[in-house]
Protein backbone atom coordinates (compact mmCIF):
# COMPACT_ATOMS: atom_id res chain seq x y z
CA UNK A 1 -6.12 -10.41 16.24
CA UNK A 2 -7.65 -9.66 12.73
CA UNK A 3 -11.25 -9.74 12.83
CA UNK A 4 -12.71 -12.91 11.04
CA UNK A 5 -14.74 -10.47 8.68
CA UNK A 6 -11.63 -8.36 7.63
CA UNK A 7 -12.12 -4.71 5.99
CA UNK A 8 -8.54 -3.57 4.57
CA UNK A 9 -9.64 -0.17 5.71
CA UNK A 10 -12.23 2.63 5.70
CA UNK A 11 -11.28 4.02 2.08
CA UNK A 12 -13.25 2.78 -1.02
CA UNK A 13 -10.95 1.92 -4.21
CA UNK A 14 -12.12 2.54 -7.52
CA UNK A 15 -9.84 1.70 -10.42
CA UNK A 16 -9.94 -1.74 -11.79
CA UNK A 17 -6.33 -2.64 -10.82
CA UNK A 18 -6.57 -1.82 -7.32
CA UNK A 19 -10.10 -3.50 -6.48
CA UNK A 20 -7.92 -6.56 -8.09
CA UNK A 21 -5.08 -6.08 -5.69
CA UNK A 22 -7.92 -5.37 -2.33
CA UNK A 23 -9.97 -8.80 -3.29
CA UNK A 24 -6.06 -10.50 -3.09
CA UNK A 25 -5.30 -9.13 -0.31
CA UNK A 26 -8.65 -10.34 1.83
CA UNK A 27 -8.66 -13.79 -0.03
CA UNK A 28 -4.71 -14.45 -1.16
CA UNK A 29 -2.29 -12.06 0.56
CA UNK A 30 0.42 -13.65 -0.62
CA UNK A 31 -0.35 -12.68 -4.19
CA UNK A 32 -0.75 -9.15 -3.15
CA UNK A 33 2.65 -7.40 -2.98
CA UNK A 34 3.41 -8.91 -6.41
CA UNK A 35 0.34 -7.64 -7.92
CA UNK A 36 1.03 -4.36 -6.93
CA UNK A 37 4.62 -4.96 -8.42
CA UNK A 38 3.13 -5.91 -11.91
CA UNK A 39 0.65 -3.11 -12.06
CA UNK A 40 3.51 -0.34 -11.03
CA UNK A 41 5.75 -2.19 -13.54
CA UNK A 42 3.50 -1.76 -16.22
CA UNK A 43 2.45 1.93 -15.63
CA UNK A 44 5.55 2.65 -15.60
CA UNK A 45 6.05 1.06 -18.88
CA UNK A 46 3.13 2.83 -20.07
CA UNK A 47 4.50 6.17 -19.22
CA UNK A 48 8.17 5.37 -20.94
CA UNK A 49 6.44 5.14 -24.16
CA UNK A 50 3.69 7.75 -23.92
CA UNK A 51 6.98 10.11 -23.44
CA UNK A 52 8.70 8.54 -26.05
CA UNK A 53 5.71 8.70 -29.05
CA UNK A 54 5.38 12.60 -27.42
CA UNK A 55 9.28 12.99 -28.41
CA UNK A 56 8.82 11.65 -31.65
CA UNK A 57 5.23 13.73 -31.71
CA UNK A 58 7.99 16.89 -31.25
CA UNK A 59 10.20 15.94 -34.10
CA UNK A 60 7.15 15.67 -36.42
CA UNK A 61 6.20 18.76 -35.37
CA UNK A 62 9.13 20.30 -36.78
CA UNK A 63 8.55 19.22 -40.14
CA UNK A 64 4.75 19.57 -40.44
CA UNK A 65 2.47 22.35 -38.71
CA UNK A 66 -0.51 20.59 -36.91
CA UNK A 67 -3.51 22.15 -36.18
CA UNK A 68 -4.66 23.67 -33.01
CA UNK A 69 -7.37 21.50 -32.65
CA UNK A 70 -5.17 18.88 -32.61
CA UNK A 71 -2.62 19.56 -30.33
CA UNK A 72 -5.73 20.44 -27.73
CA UNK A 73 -6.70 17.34 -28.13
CA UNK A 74 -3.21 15.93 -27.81
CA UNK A 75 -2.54 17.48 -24.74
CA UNK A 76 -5.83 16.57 -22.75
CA UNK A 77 -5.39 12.74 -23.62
CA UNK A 78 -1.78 12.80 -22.03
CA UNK A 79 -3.26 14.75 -19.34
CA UNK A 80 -6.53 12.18 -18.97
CA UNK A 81 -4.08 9.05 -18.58
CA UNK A 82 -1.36 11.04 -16.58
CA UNK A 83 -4.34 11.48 -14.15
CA UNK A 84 -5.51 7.71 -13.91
CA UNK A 85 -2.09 6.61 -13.67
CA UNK A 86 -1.81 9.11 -10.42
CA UNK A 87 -5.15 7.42 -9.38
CA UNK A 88 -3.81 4.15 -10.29
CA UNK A 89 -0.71 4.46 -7.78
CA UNK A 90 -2.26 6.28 -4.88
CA UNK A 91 -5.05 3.34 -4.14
CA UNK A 92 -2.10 1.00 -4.73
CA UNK A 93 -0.10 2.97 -1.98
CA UNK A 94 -3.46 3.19 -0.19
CA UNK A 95 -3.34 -0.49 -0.28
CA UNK A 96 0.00 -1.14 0.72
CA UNK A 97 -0.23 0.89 4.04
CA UNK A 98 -3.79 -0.97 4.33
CA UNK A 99 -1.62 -4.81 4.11
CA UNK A 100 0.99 -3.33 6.47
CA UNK A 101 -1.61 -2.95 9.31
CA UNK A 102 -3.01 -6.62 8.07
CA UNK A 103 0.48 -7.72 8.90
CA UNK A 104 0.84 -6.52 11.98
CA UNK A 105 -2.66 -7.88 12.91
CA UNK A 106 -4.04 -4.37 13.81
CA UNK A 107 -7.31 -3.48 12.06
CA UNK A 108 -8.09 -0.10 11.33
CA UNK A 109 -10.67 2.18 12.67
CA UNK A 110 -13.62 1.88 10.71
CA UNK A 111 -15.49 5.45 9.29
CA UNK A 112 -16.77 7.98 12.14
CA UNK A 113 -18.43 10.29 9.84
CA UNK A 114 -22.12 9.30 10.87
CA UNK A 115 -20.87 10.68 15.27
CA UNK A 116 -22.53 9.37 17.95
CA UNK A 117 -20.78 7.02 20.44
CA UNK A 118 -17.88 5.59 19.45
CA UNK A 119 -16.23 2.03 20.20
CA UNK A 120 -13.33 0.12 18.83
CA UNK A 121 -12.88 -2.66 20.76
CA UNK A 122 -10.36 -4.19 22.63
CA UNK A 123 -6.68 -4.24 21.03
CA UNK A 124 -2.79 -4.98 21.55
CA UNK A 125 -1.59 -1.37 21.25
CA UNK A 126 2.03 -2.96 20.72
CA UNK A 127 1.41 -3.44 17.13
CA UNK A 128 0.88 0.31 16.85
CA UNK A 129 3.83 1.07 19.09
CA UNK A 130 7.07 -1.16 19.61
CA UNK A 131 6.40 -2.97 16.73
CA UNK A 132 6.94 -0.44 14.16
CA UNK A 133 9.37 2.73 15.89
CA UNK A 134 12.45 2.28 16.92
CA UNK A 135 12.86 3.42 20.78
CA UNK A 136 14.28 7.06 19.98
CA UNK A 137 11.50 7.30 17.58
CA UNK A 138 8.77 5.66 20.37
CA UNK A 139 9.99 8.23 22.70
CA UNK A 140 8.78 11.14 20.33
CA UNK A 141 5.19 9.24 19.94
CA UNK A 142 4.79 9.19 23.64
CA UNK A 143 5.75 12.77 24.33
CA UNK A 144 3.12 13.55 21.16
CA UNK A 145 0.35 11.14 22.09
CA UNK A 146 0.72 13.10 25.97
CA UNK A 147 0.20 16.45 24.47
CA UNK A 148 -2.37 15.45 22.42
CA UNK A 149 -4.25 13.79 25.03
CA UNK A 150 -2.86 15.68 27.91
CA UNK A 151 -1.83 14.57 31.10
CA UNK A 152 -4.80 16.24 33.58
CA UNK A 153 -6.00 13.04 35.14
CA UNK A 154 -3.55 10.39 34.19
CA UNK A 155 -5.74 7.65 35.82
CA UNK A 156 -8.93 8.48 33.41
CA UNK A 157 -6.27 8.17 30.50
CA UNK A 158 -4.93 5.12 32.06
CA UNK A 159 -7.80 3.21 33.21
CA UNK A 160 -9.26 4.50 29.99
CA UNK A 161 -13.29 4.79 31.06
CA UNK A 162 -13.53 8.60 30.74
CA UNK A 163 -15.48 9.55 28.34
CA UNK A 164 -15.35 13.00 26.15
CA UNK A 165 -17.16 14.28 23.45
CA UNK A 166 -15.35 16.15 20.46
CA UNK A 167 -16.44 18.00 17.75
CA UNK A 168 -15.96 15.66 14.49
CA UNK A 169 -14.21 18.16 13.08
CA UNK A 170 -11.14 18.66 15.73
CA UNK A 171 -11.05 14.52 16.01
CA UNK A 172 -10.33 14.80 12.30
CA UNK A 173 -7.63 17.51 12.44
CA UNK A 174 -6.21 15.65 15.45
CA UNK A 175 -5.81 12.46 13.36
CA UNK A 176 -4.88 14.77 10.24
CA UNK A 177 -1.94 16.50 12.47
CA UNK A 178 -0.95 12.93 14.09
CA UNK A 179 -0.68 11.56 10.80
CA UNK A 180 1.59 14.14 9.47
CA UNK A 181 3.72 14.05 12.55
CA UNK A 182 4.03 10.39 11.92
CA UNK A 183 5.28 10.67 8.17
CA UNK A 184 7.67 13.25 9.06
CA UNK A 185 8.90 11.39 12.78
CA UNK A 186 9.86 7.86 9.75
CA UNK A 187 11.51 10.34 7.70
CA UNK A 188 13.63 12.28 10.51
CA UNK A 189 14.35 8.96 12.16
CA UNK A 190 15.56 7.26 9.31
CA UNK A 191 18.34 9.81 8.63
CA UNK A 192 19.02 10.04 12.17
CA UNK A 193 19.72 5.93 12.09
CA UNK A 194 21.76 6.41 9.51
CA UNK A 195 23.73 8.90 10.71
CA UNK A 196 24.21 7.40 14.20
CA UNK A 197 25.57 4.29 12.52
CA UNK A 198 27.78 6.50 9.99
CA UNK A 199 28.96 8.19 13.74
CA UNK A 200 29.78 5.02 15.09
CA UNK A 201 31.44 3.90 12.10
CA UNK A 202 33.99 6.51 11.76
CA UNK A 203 32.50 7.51 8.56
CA UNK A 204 31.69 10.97 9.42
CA UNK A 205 32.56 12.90 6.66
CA UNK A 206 35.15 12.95 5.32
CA UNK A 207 37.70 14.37 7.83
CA UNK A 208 39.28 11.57 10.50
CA UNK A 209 37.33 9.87 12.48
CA UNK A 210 38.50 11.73 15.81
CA UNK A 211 38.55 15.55 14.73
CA UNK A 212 35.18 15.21 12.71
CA UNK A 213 32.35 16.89 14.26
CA UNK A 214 30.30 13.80 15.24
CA UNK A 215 26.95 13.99 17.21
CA UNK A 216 26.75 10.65 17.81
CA UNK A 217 29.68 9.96 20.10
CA UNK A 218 30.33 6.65 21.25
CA UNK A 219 29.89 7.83 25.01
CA UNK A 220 26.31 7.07 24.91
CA UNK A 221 25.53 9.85 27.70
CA UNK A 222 26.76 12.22 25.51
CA UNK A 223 24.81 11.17 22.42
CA UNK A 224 22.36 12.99 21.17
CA UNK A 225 18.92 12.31 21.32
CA UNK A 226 16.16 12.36 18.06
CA UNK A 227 14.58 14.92 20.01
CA UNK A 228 17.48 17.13 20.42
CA UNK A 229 18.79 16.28 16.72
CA UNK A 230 16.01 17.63 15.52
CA UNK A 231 15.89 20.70 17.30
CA UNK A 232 19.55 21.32 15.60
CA UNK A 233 18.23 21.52 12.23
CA UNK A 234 18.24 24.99 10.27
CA UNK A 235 15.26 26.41 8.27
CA UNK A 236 16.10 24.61 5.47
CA UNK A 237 15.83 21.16 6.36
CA UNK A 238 12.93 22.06 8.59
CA UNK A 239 11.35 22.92 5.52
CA UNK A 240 12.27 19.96 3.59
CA UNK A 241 12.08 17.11 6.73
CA UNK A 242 8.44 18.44 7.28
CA UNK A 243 7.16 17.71 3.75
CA UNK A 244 5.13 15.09 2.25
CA UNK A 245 7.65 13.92 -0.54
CA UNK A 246 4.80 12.95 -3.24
CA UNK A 247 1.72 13.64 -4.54
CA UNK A 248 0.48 10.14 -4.28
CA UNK A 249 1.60 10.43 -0.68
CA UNK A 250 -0.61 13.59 -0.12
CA UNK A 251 -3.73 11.76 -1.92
CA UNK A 252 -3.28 8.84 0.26
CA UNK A 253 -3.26 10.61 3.66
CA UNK A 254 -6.28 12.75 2.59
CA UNK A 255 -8.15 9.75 1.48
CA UNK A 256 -7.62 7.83 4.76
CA UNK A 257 -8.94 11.18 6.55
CA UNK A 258 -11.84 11.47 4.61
CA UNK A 259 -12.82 8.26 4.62
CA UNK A 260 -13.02 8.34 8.43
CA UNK A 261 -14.31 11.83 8.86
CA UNK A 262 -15.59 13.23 5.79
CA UNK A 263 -14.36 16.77 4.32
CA UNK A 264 -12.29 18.44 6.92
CA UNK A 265 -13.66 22.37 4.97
CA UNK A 266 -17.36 20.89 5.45
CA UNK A 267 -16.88 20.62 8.90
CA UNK A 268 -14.50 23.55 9.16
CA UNK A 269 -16.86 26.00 8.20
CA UNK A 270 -19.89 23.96 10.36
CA UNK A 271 -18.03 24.67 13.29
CA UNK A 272 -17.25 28.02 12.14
CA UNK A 273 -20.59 29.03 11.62
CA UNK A 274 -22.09 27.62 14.50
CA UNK A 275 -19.25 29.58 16.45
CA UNK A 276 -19.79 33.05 15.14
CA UNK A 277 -17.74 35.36 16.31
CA UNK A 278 -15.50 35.12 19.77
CA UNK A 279 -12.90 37.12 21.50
CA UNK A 280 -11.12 34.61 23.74
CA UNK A 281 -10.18 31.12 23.47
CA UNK A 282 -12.55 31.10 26.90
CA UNK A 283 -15.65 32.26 24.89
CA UNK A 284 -14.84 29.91 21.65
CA UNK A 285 -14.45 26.80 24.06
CA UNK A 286 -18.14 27.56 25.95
CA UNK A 287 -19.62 28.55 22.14
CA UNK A 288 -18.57 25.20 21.23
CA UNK A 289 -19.61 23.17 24.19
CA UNK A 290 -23.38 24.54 23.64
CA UNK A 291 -22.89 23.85 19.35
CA UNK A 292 -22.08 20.25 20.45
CA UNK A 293 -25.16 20.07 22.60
CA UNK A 294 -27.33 21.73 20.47
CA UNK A 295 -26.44 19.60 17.79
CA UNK A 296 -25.23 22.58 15.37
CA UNK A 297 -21.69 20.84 14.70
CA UNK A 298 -21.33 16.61 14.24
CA UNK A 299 -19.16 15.16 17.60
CA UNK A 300 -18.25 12.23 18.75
CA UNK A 301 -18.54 10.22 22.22
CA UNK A 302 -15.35 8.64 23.12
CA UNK A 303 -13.69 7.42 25.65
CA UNK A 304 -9.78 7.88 26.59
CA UNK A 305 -8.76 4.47 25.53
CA UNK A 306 -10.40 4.45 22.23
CA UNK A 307 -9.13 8.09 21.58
CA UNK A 308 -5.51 7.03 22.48
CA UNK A 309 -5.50 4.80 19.67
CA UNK A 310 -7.36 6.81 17.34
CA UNK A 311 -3.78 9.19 17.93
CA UNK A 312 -1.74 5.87 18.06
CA UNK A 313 -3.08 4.63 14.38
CA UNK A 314 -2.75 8.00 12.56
CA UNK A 315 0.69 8.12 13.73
CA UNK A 316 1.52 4.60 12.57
CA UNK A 317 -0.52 5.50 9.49
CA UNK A 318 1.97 8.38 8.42
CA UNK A 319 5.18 6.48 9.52
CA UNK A 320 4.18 3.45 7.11
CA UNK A 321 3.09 5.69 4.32
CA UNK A 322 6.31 6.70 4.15
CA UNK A 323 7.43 3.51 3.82
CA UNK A 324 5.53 2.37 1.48
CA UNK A 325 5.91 5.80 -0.54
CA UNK A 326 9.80 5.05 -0.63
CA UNK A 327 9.44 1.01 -1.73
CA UNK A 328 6.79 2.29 -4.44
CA UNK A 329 8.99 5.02 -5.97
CA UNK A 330 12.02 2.44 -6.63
CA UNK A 331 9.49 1.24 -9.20
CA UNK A 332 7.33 3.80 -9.93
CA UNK A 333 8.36 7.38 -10.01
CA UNK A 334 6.32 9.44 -7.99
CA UNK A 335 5.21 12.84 -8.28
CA UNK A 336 6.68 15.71 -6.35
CA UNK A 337 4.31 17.44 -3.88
CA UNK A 338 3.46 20.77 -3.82
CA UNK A 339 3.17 22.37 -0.43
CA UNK A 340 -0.53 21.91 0.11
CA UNK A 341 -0.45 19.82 3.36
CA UNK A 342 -2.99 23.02 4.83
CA UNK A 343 -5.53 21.40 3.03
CA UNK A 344 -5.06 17.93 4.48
CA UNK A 345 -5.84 20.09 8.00
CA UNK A 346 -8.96 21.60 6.88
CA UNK A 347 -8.13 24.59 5.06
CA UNK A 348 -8.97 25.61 1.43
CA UNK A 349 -5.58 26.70 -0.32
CA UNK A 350 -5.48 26.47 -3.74
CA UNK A 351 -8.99 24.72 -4.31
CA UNK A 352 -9.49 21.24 -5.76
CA UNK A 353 -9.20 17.57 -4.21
CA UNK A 354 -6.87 15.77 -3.94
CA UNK A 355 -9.25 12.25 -4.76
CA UNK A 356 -13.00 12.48 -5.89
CA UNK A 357 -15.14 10.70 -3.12
């Protein structure tokens, strides 16, 4: 159940708007999802006539020369308020994943940065699992949460009492990659619904029914599974299925990861340092064993259970970010991403933040 003292999650919000929308969602959730509505509504009116006054700005233009000085300064307010709006939106998306968890009576994890032994408490892992995937997508969180976790001593991982200690670091790149997988596993799956029921429709193209090259037969041996629909796709939709549609999107998933584990580079280069230089993955796993003992790199003590649904939340984190990305953008158009999901994982492409801590 939802603790008594309720946190909506580990991320601080900042702007005015949002902090509005958190304090209704502790103390009147019912007011919340049509706050966010209003607010979205009204940047979005806000941007309509900032582009409009630039047109007319253009015309002007035409007809009389400004000066450089002000078209510098012309530029830099547009690009001031284009920022807060972005701000603006992704603690509002923030938010909306943050109620979604409310709903579904799961509280999330609270920040890890500090290490140490970690504890989460007893919890109903069905809110993070049947009641959010559908069982082709549940399938695909099982096999991932397995590899993550592995398999080597199912009855520690079952009985949940072993405990392992992690470098911060690779629990936040695990949560990072789970995350990820989770966005792209609601965006895969929802085309793959769709298409099934298309298949079973007999609206497969636009060829008949019987000749058209459906995957989804109605012989449900012979259907194809999510797992093996995916594994049909070319480069191209590889590219574009494994992408984070939005910028907002991106800012959102670091922020969560942050929040819990601090800057992914930090600790990147930590554990780099502390490792040195190796020459096997044998050499870089004892290097790091003695870093984590010595005290040279931030871990964490966990046990099984506790790190099962430290996988289980990220993944349920992505899944309804992308929900809530898609129900924001019908009022609010987001921006497009750029392909900088590396630095989500820890790496340092193109410099920069996505949000100021």
């Amino acid at each position: 159940a939802v603790p008594e003292v309720w946190k909506v999650g580990p991320g601080d919000v900042y702007t005015g708007q949002a902090q509005k929308a958190m304090y209704l969602l502790k103390e009147n959730p019912q007011l919340f999802e049509g706050a966010v509505e209003e607010t979205l509504e009204a940047l979005r009116d806000q941007r309509e006539v900032e582009e409009a006054n630039k047109e007319q700005a253009a015309i002007a233009t035409g007809k009389e020369e400004p000066g450089k000085d002000a078209l510098v300064l012309r530029k830099r307010i547009e690009e001031v308020r284009a920022a807060e709006r972005q701000r603006i939106v992704t603690e509002m998306l923030y938010l909306k994943v943050c109620a979604r968890f409310k709903n579904l009576k799961v509280p999330l994890i609270p920040s890890i940065k500090s290490g140490g032994n970690v504890k989460f408490g007893q919890l109903d892992l069905k809110g993070l699992t049947t009641d959010i995937y559908s069982q082709d997508a549940l399938d695909l969180v099982r096999e991932h949460l397995f590899r993550i976790i592995g398999q080597q001593g199912s009855t520690s991982f079952m009985g949940g009492l072993a405990v392992v200690q992690i470098a911060l670091f690779q629990v936040g790149q695990v949560y990072a990659m789970s995350a990820l997988f989770g966005y792209y596993l609601r965006r895969v799956d929802a085309r793959y619904q769709l298409e099934k029921l298309a298949g079973n429709f007999g609206a497969w193209g636009e060829t008949d029914a019987a000749e058209a090259p459906n995957p989804f037969a109605d012989d449900k041996e012979g259907a194809q599974s999510l797992k093996e629909y995916i594994s049909n796709f070319g480069p191209q939709e590889v590219a574009r299925m494994t992408s984070i549609a939005s910028a907002e999107a991106q800012m959102a998933m670091e922020h969560q990861v942050t929040a819990l584990f601090g800057d992914l580079r930090i600790l990147k280069e930590k554990l780099v340092n502390a490792l040195g230089m190796v020459t096997s993955q044998e050499e870089a796993t004892r290097k790091l064993e003695a870093a984590i003992q010595a005290n040279e790199v931030e871990s964490i003590r966990i046990t099984s259970d506790d790190l099962r649904r430290l996988v289980l939340e990220a993944v349920a984190y992505g899944a309804l970010l992308n929900d809530s990305e898609k129900q924001v953008d019908t009022i609010y158009e987001l921006t497009p991403a750029s392909s900088r999901v590396s630095a989500l994982m820890g790496d340092d492409e193109e410099g920069g933040r996505y949000l100021s801590e």
